[in-house]
Protein backbone atom coordinates (compact mmCIF):
# COMPACT_ATOMS: atom_id res chain seq x y z
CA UNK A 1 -70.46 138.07 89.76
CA UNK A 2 -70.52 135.61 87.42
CA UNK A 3 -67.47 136.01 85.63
CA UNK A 4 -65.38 136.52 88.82
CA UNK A 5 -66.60 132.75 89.80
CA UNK A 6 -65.50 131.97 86.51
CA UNK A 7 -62.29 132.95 87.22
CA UNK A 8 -61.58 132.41 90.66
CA UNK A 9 -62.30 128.63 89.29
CA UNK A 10 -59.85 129.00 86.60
CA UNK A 11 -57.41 130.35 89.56
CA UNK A 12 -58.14 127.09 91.56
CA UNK A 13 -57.63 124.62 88.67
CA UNK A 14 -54.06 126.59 88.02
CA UNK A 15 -53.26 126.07 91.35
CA UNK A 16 -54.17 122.64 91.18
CA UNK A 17 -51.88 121.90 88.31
CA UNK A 18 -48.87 123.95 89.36
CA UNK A 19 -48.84 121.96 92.64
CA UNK A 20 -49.19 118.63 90.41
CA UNK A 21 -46.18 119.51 88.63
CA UNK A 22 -44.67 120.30 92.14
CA UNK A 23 -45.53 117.16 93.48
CA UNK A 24 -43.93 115.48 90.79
CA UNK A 25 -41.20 112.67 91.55
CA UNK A 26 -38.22 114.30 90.76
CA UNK A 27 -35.62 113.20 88.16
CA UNK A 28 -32.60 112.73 90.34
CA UNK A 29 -29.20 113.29 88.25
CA UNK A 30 -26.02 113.41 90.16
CA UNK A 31 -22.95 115.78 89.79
CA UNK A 32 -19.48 113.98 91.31
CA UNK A 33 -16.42 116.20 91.17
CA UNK A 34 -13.77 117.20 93.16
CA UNK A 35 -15.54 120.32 94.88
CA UNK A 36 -12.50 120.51 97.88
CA UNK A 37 -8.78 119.34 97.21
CA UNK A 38 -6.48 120.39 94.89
CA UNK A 39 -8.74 120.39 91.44
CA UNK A 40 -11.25 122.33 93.99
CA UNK A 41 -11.90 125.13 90.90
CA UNK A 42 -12.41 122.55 88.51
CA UNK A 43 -15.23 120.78 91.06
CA UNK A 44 -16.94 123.98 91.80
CA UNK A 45 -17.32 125.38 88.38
CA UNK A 46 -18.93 121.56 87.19
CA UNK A 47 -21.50 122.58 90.06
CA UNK A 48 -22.39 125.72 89.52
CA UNK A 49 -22.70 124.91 85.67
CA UNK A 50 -25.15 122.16 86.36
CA UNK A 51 -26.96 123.71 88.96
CA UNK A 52 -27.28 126.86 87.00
CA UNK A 53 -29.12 124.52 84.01
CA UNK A 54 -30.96 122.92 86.15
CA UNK A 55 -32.83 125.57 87.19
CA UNK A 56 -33.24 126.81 83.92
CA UNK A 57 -34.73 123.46 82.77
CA UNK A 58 -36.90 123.78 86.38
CA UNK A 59 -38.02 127.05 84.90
CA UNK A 60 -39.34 125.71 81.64
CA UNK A 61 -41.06 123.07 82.91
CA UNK A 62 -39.11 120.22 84.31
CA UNK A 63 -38.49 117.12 82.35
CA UNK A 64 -42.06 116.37 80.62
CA UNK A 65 -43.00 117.84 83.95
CA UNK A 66 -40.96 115.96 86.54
CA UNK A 67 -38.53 118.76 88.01
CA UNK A 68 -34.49 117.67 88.12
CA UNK A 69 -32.97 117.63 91.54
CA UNK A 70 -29.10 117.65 91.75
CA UNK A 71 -27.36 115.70 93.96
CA UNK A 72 -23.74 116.96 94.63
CA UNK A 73 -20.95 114.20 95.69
CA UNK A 74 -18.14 115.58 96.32
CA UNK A 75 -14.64 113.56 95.76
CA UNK A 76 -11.75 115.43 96.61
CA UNK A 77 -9.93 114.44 93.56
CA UNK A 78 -9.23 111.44 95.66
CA UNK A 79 -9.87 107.46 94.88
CA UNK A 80 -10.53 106.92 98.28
CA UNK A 81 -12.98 109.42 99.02
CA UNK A 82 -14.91 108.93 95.39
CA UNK A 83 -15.90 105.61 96.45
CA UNK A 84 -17.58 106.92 99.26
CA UNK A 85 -19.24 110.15 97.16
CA UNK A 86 -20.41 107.65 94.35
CA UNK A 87 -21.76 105.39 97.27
CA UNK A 88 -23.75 108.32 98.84
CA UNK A 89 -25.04 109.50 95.35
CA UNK A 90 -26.41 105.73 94.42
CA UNK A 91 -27.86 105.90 97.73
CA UNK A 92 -30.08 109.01 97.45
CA UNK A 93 -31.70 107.27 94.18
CA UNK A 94 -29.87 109.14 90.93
CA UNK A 95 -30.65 107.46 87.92
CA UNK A 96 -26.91 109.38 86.26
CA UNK A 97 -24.12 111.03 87.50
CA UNK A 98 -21.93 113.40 85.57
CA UNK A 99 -18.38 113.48 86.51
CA UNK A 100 -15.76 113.16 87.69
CA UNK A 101 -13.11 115.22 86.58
CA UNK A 102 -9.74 112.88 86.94
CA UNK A 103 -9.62 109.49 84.83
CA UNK A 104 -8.00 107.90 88.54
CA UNK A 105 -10.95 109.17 90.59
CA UNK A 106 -13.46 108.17 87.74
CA UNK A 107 -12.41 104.67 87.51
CA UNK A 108 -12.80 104.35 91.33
CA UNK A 109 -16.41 104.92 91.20
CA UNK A 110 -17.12 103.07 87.76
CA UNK A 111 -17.20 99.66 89.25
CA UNK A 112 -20.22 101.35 91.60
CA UNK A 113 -21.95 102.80 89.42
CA UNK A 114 -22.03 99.99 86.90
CA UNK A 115 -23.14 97.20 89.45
CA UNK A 116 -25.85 99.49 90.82
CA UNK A 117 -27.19 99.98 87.04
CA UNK A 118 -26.33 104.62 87.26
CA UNK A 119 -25.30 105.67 83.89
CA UNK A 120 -21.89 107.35 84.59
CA UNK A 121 -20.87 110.41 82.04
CA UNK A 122 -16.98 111.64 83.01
CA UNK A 123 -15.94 115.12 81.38
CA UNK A 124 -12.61 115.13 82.17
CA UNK A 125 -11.44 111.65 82.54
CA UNK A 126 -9.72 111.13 79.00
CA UNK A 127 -7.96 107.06 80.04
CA UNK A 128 -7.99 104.60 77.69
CA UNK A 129 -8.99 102.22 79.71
CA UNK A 130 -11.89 103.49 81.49
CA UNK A 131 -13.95 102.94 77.76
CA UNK A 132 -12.60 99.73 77.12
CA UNK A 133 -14.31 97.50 80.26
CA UNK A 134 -17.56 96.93 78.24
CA UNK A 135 -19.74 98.85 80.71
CA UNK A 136 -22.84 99.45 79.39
CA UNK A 137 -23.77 102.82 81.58
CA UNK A 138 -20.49 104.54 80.72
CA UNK A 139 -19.85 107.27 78.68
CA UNK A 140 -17.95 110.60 78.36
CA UNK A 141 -18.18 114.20 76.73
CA UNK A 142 -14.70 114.37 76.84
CA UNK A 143 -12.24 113.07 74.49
CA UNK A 144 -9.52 109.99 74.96
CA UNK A 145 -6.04 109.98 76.00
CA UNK A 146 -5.05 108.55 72.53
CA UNK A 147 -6.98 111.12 70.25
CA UNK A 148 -5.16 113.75 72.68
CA UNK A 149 -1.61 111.68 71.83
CA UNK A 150 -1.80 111.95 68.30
CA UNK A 151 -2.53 115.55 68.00
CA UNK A 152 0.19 116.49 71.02
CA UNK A 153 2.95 114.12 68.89
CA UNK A 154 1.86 116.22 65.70
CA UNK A 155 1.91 119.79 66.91
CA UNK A 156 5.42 118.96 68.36
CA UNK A 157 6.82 117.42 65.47
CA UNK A 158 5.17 120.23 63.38
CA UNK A 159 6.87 122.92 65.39
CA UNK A 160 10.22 121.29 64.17
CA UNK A 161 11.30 119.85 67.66
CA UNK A 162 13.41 117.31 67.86
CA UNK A 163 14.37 116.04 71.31
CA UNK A 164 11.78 115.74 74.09
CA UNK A 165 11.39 115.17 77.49
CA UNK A 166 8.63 113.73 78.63
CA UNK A 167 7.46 113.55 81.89
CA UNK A 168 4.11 112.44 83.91
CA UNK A 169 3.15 112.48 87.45
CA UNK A 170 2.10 108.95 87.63
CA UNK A 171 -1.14 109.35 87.74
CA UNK A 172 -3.86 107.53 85.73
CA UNK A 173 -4.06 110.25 83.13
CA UNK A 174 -0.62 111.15 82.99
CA UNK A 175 1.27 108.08 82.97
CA UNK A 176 -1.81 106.85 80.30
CA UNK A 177 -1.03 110.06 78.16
CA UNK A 178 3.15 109.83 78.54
CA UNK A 179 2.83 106.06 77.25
CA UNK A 180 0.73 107.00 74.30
CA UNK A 181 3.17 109.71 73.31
CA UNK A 182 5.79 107.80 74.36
CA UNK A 183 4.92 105.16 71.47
CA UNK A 184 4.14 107.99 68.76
CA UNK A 185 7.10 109.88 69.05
CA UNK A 186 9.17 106.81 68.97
CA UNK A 187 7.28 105.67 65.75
CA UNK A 188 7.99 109.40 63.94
CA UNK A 189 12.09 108.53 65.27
CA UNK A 190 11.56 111.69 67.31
CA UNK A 191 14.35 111.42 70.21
CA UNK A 192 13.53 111.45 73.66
CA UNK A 193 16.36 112.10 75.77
CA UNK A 194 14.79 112.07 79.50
CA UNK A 195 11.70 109.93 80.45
CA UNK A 196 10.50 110.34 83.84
CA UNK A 197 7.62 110.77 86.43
CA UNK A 198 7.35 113.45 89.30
CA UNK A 199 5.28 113.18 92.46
CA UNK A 200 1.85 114.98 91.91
CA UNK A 201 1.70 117.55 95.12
CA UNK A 202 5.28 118.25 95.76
CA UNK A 203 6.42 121.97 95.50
CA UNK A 204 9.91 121.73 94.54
CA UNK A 205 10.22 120.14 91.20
CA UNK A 206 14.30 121.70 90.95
CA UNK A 207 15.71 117.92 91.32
CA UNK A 208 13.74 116.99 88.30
CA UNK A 209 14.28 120.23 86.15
CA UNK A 210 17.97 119.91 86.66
CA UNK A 211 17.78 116.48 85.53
CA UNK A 212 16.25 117.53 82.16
CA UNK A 213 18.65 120.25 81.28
CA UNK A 214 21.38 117.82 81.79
CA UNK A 215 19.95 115.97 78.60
CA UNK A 216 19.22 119.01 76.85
CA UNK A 217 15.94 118.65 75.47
CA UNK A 218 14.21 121.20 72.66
CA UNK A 219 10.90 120.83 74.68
CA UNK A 220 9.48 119.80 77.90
CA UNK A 221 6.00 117.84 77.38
CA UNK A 222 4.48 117.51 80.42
CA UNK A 223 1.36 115.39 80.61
CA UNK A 224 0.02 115.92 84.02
CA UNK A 225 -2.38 118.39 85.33
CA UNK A 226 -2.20 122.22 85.64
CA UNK A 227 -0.86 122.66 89.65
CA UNK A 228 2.42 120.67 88.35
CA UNK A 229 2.50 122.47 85.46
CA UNK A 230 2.83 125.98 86.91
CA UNK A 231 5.45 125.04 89.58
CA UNK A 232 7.35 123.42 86.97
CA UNK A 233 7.06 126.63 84.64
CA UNK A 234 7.81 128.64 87.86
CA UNK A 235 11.36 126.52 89.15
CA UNK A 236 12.56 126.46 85.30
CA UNK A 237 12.34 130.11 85.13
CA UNK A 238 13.57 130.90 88.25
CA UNK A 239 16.68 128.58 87.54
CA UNK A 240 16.92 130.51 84.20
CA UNK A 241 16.22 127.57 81.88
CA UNK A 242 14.41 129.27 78.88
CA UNK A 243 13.44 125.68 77.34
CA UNK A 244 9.69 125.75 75.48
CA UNK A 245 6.84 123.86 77.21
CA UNK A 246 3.77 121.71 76.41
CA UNK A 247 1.46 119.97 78.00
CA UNK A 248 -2.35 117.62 78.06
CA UNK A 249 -5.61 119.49 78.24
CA UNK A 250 -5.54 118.81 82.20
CA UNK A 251 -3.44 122.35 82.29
CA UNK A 252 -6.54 124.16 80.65
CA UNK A 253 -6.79 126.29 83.45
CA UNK A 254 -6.33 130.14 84.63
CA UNK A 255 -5.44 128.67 87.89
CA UNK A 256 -2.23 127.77 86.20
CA UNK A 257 -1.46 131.69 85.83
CA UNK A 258 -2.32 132.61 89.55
CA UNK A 259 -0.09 129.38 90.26
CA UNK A 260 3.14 129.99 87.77
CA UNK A 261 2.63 133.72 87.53
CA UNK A 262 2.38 135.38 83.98
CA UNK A 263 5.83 135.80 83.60
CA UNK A 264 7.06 131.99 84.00
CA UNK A 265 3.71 131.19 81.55
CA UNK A 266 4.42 133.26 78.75
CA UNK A 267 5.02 131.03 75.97
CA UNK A 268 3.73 127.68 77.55
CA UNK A 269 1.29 125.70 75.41
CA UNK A 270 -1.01 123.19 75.58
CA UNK A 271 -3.32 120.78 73.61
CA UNK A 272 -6.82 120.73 74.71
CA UNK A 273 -10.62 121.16 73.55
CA UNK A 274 -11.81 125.43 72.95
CA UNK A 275 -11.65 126.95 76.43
CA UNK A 276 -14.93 128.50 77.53
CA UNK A 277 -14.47 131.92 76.26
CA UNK A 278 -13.58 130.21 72.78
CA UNK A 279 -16.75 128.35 71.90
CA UNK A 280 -18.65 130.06 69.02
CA UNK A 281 -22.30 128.29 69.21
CA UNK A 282 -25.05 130.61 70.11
CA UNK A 283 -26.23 128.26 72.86
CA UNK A 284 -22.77 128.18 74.59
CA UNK A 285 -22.44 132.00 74.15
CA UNK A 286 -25.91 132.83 75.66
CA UNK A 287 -25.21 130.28 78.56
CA UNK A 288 -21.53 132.08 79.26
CA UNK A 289 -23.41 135.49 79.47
CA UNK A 290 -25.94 133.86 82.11
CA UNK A 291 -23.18 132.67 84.13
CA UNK A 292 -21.04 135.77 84.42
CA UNK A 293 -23.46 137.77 85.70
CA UNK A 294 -24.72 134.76 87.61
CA UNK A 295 -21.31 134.44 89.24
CA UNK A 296 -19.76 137.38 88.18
CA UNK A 297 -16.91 135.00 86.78
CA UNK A 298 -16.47 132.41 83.86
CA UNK A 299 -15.39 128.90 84.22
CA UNK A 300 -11.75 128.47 84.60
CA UNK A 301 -11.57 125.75 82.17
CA UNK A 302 -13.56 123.47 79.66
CA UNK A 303 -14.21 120.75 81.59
CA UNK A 304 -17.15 122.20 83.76
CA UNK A 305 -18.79 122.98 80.27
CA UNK A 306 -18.07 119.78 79.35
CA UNK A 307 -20.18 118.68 82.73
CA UNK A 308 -22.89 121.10 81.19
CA UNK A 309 -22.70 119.06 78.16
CA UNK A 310 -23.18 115.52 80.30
CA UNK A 311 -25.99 117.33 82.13
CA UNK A 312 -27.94 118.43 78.71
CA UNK A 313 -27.53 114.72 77.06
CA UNK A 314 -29.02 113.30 79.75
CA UNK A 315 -31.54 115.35 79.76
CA UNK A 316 -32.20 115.19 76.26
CA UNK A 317 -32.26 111.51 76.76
CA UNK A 318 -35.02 111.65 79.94
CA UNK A 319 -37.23 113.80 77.34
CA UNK A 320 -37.38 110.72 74.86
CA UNK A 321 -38.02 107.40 76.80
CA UNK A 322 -41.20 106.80 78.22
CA UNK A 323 -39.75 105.65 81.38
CA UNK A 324 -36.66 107.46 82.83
CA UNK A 325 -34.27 104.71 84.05
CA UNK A 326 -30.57 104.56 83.68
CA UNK A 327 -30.79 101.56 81.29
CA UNK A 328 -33.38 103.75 78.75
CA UNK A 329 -30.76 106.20 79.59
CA UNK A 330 -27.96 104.77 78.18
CA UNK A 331 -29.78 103.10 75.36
CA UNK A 332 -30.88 106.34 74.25
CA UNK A 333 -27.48 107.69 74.20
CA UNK A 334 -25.79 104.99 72.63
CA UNK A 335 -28.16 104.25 69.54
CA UNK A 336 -30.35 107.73 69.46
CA UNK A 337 -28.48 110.79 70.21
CA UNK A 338 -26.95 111.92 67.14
CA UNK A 339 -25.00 115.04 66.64
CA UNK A 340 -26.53 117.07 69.86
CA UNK A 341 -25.92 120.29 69.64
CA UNK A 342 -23.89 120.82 72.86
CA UNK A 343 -21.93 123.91 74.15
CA UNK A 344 -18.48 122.41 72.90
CA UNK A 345 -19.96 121.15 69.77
CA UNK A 346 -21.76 118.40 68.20
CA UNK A 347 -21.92 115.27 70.51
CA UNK A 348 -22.58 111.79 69.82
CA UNK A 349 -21.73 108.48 71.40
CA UNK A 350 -19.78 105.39 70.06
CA UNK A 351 -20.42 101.70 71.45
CA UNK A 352 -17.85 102.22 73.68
CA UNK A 353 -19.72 104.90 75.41
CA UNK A 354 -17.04 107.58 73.98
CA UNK A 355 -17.31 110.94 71.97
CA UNK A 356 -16.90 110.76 68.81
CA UNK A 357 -14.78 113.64 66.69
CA UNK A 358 -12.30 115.34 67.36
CA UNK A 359 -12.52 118.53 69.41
CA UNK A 360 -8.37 119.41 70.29
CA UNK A 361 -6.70 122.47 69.59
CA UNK A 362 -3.09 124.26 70.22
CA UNK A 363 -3.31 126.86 72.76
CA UNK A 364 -0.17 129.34 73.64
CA UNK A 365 -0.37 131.78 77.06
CA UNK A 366 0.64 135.42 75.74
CA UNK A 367 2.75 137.91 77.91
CA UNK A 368 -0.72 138.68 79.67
CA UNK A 369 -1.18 135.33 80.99
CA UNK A 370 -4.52 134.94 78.34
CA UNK A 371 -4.79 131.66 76.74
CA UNK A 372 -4.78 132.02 73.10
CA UNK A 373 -5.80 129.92 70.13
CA UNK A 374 -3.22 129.37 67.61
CA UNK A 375 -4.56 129.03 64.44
């Protein structure tokens, strides 16, 4: 009789503390990406990703107890409508957001989350720019638009091609990219014979492609995102114009096949950090197995792992302060974290709140339609 008081008072005092843990104030962290619109795969996958290690985290204990409640804004891949997301999300009380996904749609919520004091970590915005304002709260897991300009300007000029095209979409990222490349290939005396933008969205890029031939380019390099990227692979073949293409890490996608078809893909390349199904750390290798069978698909690029990556420094960086707010946040980050061991690789941050290292490599799509490192 005894013992069983014993332990029913042992069961109690369990109870008690499980529901202390429960009761908890939560550690808010925000995920802003375009979950509908045109990037909708890349928004979804960022989501599931940190939802899926959130729970995980949950699982283990919370954050020195204190479970981690996401917070989903969702932008469209839109300026307009990221305003409003990153208004919403500063509103329900995060102390960091990861995301967003384009450099255009990230810079329209910086100004809001730096003058409400929410440390801001894109993972697929690669702009110059968007480092170089002196915010304090900013930082990325992704690399820059000029680290991705000098490795794009190499490969080509390594492959022995000597007159480009180069063409952008206007956007933030592409033009941003285009004018970096723009500068580097001009500096090797590489010739580019056509210069030009295209209108993100369109479906008939024919005008444009016929334009190109004209000049009779070696290479296309295209520095705007993967929907472009497969029409334009799709039109060029269809017109029979058997011209090799490159583009930016923003085509790291298998949407790109379902878009171009494997056929007009076959041969295109692209610069960009490992895909998911190429990182070789145990960590990011155990995590990919969780979310296949969680989802019964992987990621259809880097940049959701990448999100992972934001998630787990911030984390990391709530474990070590003795009082979780943005600005112990970001101080943490910018003079403690050294060399986390994240899914895509070792990350630390510079003052400027960017990655430091360099993490690009030269992918080519084989007559399957897999992406596939070239060594």
């Amino acid at each position: 009789m005894r013992s069983t008081s014993i332990l029913a008072l042992v069961g109690i005092a369990l109870l008690g503390c499980a529901s202390a843990v429960h009761a908890a104030e939560p550690v808010r962290i925000g995920v802003m990406g375009p979950v509908t619109g045109a990037w909708a795969s890349e928004g979804q996958d960022m989501v599931n990703v940190v939802q899926t290690l959130a729970a995980q985290i949950n699982d283990a204990g919370g954050i020195n107890g204190r479970p981690i409640e996401i917070e989903v804004g969702d932008d469209a891949g839109d300026p307009r409508t990221a305003t409003l997301a990153a208004q919403r999300l500063v509103s329900s009380g995060v102390v960091a957001v990861v995301g967003t996904y384009g450099s255009a749609i990230a810079e329209a919520a910086q100004g809001i989350y730096d003058d409400e004091g929410v440390v801001q970590i894109a993972t697929g915005s690669t702009s110059i720019r968007l480092s170089e304002k002196g915010m304090p709260l900013f930082f990325r897991t992704c690399p820059r638009d000029d680290d991705q300009g000098k490795v794009m300007t190499a490969k080509v000029s390594e492959m022995g091609y000597e007159k480009i095209a180069l063409l952008h979409d206007n956007s933030a990222y592409a033009k941003g990219l285009a004018e970096e490349c723009k500068g580097l290939f001009e500096a090797a005396g590489v010739d580019i014979v056509f210069y030009d933008a295209i209108t993100a969205g369109d479906r008939d890029y024919t005008t444009s492609l016929v334009s190109m031939k004209s000049k009779n380019p070696d290479i296309i390099v295209f520095t705007g995102y993967y929907p472009e990227a497969a029409m334009l692979l799709r039109q060029k073949m269809d017109m029979g114009w058997d011209v090799a293409m490159i583009g930016g890490d923003a085509t790291n996608n298998t949407a790109l096949i379902e878009i171009s078809g494997t056929a007009a893909a076959e041969g295109y390349m692209f610069i960009s950090p490992p895909g998911p199904l190429d990182l070789t750390g145990p960590a990011a290798q155990s995590f990919m197995k969780t979310y296949q069978e969680k989802f019964n698909s992987v990621p259809t690029s880097v940049w959701s792992i990448m999100a992972g990556d934001a998630f787990l420094t911030i984390v990391e960086a709530a474990k070590n302060i003795d009082e979780v707010t943005a600005e112990n946040i970001g101080d943490y980050l910018h003079n403690d974290l050294k060399n986390f061991p994240g899914f895509t690789g070792d990350i630390s941050y510079n003052e400027k709140g960017d990655r430091v290292g360099d993490v690009y490599r030269l992918y080519r799509v084989d007559g399957e339609g897999v992406f596939r490192l070239v060594p």
